[in-house]
Protein backbone atom coordinates (compact mmCIF):
# COMPACT_ATOMS: atom_id res chain seq x y z
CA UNK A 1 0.00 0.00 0.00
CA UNK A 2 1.37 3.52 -0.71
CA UNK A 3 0.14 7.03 0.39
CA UNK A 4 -0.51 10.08 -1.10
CA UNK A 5 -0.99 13.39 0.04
CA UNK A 6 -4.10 15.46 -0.25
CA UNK A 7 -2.13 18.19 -2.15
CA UNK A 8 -0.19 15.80 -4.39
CA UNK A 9 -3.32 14.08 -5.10
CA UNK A 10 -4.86 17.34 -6.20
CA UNK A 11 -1.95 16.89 -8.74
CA UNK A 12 -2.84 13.63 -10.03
CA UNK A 13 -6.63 14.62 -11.21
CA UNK A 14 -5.41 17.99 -12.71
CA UNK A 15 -2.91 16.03 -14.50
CA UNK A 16 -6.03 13.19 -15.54
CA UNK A 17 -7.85 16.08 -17.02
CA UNK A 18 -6.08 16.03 -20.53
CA UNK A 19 -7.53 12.36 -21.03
CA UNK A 20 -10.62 12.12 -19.24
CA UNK A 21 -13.58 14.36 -17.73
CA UNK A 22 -13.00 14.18 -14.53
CA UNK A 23 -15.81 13.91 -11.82
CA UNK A 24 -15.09 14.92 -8.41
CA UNK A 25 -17.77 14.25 -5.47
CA UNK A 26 -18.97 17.76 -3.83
CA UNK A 27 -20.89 18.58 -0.81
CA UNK A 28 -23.90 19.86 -1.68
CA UNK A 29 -26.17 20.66 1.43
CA UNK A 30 -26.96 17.22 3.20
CA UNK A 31 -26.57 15.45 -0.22
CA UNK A 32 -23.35 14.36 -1.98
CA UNK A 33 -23.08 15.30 -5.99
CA UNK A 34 -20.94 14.92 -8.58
CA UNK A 35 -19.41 17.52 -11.25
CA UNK A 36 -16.77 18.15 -12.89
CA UNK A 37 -13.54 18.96 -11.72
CA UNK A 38 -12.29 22.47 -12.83
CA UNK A 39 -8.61 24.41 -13.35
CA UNK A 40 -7.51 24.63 -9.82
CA UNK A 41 -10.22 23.06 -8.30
CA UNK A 42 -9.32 21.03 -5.09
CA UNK A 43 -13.18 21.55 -3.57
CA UNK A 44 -14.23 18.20 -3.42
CA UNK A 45 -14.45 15.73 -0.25
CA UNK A 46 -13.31 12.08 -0.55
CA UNK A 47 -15.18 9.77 1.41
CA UNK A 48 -18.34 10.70 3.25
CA UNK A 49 -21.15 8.73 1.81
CA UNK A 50 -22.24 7.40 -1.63
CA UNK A 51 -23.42 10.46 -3.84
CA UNK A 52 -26.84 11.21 -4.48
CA UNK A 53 -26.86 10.33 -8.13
CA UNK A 54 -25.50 6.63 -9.37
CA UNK A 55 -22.93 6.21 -11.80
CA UNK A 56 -24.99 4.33 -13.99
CA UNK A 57 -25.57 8.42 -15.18
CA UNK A 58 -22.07 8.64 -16.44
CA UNK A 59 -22.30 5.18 -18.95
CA UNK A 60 -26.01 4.45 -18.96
CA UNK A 61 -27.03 8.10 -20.79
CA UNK A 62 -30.45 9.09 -19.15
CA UNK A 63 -31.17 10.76 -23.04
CA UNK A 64 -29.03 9.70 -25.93
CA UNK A 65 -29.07 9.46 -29.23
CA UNK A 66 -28.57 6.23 -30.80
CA UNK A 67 -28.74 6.62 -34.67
CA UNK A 68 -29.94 9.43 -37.09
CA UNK A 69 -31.33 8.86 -40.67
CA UNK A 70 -31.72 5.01 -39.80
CA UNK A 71 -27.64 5.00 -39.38
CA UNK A 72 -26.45 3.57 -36.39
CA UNK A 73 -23.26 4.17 -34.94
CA UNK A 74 -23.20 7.96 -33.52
CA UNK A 75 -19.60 9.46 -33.76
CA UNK A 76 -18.59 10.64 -30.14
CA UNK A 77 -15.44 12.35 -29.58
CA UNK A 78 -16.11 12.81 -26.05
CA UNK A 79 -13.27 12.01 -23.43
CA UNK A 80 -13.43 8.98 -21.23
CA UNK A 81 -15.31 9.28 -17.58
CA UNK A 82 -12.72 9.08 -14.57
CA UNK A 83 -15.28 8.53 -11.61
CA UNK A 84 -13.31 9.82 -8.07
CA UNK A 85 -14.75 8.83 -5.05
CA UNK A 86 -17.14 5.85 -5.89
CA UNK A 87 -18.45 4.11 -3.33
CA UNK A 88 -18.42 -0.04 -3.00
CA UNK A 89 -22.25 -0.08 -3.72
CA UNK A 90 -22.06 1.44 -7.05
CA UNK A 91 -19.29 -0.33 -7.86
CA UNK A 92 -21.56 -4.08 -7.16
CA UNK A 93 -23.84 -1.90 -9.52
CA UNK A 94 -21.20 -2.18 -12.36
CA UNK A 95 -21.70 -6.13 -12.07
CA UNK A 96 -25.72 -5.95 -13.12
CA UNK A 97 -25.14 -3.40 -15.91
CA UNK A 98 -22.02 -4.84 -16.94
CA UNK A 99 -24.43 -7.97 -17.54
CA UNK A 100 -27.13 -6.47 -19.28
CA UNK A 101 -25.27 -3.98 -21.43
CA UNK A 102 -21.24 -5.78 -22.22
CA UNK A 103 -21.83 -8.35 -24.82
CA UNK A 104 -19.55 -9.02 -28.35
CA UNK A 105 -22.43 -9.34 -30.74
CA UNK A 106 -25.01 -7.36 -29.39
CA UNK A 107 -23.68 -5.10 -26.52
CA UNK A 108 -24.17 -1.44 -25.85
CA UNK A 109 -21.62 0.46 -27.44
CA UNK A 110 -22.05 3.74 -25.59
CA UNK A 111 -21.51 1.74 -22.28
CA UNK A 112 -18.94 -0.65 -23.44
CA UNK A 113 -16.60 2.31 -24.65
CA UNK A 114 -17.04 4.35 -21.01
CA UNK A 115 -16.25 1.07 -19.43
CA UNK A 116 -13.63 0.02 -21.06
CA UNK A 117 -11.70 3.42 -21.43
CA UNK A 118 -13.07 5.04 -18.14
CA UNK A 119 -11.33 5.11 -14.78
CA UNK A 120 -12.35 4.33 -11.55
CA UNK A 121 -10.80 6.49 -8.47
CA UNK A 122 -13.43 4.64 -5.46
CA UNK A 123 -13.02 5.77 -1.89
CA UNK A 124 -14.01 3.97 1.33
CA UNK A 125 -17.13 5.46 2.98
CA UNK A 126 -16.03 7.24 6.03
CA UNK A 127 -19.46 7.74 7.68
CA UNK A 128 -22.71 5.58 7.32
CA UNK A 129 -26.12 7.40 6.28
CA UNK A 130 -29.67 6.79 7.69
CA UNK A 131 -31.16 4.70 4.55
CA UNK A 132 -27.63 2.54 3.86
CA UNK A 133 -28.18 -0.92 4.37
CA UNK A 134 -25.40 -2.80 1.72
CA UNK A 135 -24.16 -5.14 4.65
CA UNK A 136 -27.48 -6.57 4.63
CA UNK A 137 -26.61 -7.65 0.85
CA UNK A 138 -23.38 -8.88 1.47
CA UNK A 139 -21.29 -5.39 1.14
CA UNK A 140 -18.70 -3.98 2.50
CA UNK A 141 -18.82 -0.27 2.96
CA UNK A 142 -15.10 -0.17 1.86
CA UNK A 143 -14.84 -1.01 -2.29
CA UNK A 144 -12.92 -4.66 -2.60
CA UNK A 145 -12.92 -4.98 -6.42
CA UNK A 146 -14.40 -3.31 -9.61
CA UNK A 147 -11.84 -0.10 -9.17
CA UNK A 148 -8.65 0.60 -10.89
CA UNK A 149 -7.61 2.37 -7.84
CA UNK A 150 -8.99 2.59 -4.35
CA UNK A 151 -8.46 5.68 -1.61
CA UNK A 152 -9.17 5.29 2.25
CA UNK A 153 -8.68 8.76 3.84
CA UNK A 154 -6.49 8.99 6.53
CA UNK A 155 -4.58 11.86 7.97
CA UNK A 156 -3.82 14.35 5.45
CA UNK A 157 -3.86 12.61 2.41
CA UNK A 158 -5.30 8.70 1.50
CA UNK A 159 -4.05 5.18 1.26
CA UNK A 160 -3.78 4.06 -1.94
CA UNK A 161 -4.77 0.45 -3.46
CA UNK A 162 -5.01 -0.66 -7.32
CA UNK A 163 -7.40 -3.00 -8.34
CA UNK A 164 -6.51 -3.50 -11.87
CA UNK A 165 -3.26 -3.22 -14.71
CA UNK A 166 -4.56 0.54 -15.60
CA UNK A 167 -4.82 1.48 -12.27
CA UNK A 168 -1.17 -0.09 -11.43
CA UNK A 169 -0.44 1.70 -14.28
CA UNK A 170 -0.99 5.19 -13.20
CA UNK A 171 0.74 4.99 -9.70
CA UNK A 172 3.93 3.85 -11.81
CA UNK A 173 3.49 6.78 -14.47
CA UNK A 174 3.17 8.70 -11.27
CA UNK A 175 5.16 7.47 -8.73
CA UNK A 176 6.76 10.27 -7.06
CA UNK A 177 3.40 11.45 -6.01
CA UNK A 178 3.47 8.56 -3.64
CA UNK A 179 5.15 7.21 -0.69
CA UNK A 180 4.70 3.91 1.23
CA UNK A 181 2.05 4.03 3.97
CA UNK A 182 3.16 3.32 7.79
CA UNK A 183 1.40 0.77 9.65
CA UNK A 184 -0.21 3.22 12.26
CA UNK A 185 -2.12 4.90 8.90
CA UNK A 186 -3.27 0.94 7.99
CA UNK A 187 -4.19 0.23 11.47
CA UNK A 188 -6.48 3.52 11.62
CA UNK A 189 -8.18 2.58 7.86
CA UNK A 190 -8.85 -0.88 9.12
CA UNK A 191 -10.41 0.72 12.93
CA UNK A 192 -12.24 3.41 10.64
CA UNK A 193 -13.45 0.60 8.06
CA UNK A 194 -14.75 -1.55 11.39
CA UNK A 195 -16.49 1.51 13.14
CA UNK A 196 -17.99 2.42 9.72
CA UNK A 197 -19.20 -1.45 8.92
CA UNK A 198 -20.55 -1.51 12.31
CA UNK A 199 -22.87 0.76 12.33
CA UNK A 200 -24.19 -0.24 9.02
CA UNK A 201 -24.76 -3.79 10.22
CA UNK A 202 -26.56 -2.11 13.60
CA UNK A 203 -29.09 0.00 11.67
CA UNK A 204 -29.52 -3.38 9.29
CA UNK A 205 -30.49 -5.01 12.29
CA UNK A 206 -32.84 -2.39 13.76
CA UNK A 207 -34.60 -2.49 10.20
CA UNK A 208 -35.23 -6.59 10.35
CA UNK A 209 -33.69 -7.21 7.20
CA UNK A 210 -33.84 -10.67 5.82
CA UNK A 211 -30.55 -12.24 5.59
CA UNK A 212 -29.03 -11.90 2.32
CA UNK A 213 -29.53 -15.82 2.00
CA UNK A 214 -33.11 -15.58 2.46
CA UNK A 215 -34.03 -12.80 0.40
CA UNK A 216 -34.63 -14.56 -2.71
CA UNK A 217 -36.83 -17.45 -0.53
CA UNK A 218 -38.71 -14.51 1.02
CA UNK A 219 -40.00 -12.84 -2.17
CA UNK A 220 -40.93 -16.23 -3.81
CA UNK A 221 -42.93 -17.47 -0.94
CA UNK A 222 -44.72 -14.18 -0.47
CA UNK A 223 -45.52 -13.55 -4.41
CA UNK A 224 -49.12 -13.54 -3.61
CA UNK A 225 -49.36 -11.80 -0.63
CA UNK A 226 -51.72 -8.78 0.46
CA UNK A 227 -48.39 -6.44 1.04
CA UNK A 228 -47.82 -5.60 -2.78
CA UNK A 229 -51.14 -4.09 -2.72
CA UNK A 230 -50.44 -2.22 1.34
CA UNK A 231 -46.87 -1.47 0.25
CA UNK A 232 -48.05 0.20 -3.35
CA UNK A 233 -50.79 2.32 -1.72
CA UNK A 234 -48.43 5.88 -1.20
CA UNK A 235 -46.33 5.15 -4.50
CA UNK A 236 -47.45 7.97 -7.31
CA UNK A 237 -45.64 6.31 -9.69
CA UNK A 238 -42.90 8.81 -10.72
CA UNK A 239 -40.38 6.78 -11.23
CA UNK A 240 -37.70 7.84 -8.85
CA UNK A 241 -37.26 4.96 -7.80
CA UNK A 242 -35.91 3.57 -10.36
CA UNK A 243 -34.00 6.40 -12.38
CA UNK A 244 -31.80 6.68 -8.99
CA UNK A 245 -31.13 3.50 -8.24
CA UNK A 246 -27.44 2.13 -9.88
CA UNK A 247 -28.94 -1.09 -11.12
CA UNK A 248 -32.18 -0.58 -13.29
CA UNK A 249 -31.66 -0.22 -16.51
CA UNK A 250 -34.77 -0.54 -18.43
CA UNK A 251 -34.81 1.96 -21.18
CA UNK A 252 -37.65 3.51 -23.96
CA UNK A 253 -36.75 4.45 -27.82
CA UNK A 254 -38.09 7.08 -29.63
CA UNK A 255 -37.76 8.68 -32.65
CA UNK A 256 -37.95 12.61 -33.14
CA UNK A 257 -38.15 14.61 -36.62
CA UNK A 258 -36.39 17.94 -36.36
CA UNK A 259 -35.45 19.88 -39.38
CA UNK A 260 -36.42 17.11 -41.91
CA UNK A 261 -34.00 14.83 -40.18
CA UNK A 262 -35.21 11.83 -37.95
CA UNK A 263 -33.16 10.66 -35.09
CA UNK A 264 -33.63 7.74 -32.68
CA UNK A 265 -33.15 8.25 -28.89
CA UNK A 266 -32.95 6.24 -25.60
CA UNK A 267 -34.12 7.32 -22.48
CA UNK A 268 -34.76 5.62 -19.10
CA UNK A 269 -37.94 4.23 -18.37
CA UNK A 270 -39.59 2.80 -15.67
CA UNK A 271 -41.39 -0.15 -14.58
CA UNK A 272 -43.14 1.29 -12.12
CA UNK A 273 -45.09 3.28 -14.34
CA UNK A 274 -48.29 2.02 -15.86
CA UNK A 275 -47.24 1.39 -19.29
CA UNK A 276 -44.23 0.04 -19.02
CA UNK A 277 -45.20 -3.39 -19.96
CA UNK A 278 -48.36 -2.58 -21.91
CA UNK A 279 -47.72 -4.03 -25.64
CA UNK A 280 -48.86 -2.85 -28.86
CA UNK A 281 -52.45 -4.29 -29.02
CA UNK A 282 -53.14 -2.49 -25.81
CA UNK A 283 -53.00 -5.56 -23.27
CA UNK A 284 -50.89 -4.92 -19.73
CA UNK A 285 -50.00 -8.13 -18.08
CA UNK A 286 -49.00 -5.69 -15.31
CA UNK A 287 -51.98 -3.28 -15.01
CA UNK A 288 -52.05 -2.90 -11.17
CA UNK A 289 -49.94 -0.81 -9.64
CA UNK A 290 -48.98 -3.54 -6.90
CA UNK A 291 -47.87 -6.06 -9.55
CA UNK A 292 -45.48 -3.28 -10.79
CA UNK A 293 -43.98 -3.19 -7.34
CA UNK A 294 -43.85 -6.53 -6.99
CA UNK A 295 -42.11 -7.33 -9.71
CA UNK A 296 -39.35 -4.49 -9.08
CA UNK A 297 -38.73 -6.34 -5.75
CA UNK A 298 -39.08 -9.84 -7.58
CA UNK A 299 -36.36 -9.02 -10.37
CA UNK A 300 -33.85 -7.56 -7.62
CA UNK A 301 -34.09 -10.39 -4.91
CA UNK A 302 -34.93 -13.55 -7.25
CA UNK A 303 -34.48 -12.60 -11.01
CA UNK A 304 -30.84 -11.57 -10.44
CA UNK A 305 -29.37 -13.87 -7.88
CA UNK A 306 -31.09 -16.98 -10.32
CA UNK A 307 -29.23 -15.92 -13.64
CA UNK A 308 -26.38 -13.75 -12.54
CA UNK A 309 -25.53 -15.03 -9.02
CA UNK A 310 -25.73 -11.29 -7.41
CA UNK A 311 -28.62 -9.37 -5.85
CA UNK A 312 -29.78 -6.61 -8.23
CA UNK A 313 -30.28 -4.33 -4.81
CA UNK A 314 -26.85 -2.70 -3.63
CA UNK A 315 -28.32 -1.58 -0.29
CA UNK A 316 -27.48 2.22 -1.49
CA UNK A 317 -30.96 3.25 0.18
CA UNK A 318 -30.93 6.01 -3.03
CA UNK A 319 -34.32 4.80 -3.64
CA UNK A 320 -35.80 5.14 0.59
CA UNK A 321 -34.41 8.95 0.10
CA UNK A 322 -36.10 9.87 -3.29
CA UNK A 323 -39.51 8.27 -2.53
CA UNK A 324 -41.86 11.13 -2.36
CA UNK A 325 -44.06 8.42 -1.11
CA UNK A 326 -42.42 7.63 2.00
CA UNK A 327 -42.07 3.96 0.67
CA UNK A 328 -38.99 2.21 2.51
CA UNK A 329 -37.30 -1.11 0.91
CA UNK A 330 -36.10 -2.08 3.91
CA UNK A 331 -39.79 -1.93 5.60
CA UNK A 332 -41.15 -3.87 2.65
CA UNK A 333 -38.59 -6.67 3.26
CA UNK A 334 -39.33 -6.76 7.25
CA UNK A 335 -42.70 -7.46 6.10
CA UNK A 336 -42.38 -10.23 3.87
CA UNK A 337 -40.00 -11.89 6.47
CA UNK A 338 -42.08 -11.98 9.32
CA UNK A 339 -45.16 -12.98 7.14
């Protein structure tokens, strides 16, 4: 493990600029946002909490256009993303996207191209906020892969971990930024990591969240029950749910005529709105707005952890703070366990 100053590290992303856009976590009120990262700009905080908005914003476009004049293929000249400060549960959020969008034949190109030539600066969380819960799906609130480089904040300055050949890479091009870390600064990252993990788990536990191994049992044996339609009762369907959360990925395409010229785009959708599954002869096999709920909660807890092994929930708690409807994930669960 090396170390690097704050001020040095300041360095490092002004020198990043020239290859990628780089976006620095900010304080903004009680919320945590991205932006970009300006000349001279060394306003930013590392660590804290997970941001407000997911990732899935910087390589999953909320609006994009995907082909004009029925050719595919849009030209971008854009630079690469360099994410600093991204937090271990949108990094498990990588692993569901990576699944739906990464694929030779048929993959997202838009996606495949951030991923591939973006960079990943994650951070360890140094606090714990009121709607995180990723312990209860088997997270660490400390990232432990998916990052080309990993900073746990310590001192004046960060320890400093790789997690892959480009992020090895950099610390080599840049080695005299760094110098090797003591083992007082490890012992306080691993005391800071424990204090931080514990009171995850403890508000986990005051929120009677199934155990991650009985999640997926839970939803299956309560797919009929009465608390779809109790839980759906304060949702107004607008969607927040799902547009903030750093695993759904469902998407709509349009086209638009402007200027004689037609153009296809892609925006997010959401399944919790009413015709999201409606089909073209006008039938909805999920009408109700309880169904629609249900089957958010069945495609997170069973859907995922059948065909891709993971839990399609990260345990971010995005979704608890942008519910204008009060509804809590965590509640919902609690229910269907003690059923």
């Amino acid at each position: 493990m090396l170390f690097i100053k704050r001020g040095k590290f300041d360095q490092l992303l002004k020198s990043l600029t020239g290859d990628y856009k780089v976006y620095v976590p900010r304080s903004m009120g009680d919320i945590t946002g991205y932006s970009l990262l300006g000349e001279s700009d060394t306003n930013y905080e590392i660590g804290e909490i997970r941001s407000f908005d997911p990732l899935k914003s910087f390589y999953f476009l909320g609006r994009e256009k995907v082909a004009e004049d029925f050719k595919p293929n849009i030209i971008r000249d854009d630079k690469p993303p360099c994410i600093v400060g991204a937090k271990a549960c949108d990094l498990k959020g990588f692993r569901v996207l990576d699944f739906v969008f990464i694929d030779d034949e048929c993959g997202d190109p838009t996606y495949m191209k951030a991923r591939e030539n973006g960079l990943i600066i994650s951070a360890d969380c140094t606090g714990s906020g009121e709607t995180c819960f990723c312990t209860a799906v088997d997270i660490n609130p400390w990232p432990e892969s998916d990052f080309d480089v990993n900073l746990s904040p310590v001192d004046d300055g960060f320890i400093v971990t790789t997690g892959s050949d480009k992020g090895s890479d950099l610390i080599e091009s840049n080695k005299s930024l760094f110098t090797p870390s003591t083992e007082a600064q490890i012992e306080v990252i691993q005391q800071n990591r424990n204090t931080v993990k514990s009171s995850v788990i403890k508000s986990a536990k005051e929120c009677r969240i199934p155990v991650s191994d009985r999640l997926r049992r839970v939803i299956k044996k309560q797919y009929e029950s009465n608390i779809w339609k109790d839980a759906s009762e304060d949702c107004v369907e607008c969607g927040a749910c799902n547009t903030i959360c750093p695993t759904c990925h469902c998407f709509l395409l349009y086209d638009q005529k402007s200027d004689g010229r037609l153009a296809r785009f892609r925006i997010w959708d959401s399944c919790m709105i009413h015709d999201f599954a409606r089909v073209a002869g006008g039938d909805n096999p999920r009408d109700r707005l309880w169904m629609r709920l249900r089957n958010r909660f069945d495609k997170k807890f069973n859907y995922f952890p059948e065909v891709l092994k993971e839990i399609g929930c990260t345990g971010c708690g995005r979704c608890i703070a942008a519910c204008p409807g009060k509804i809590d994930i965590r509640e919902v669960l609690a229910r269907l366990e003690v059923r």
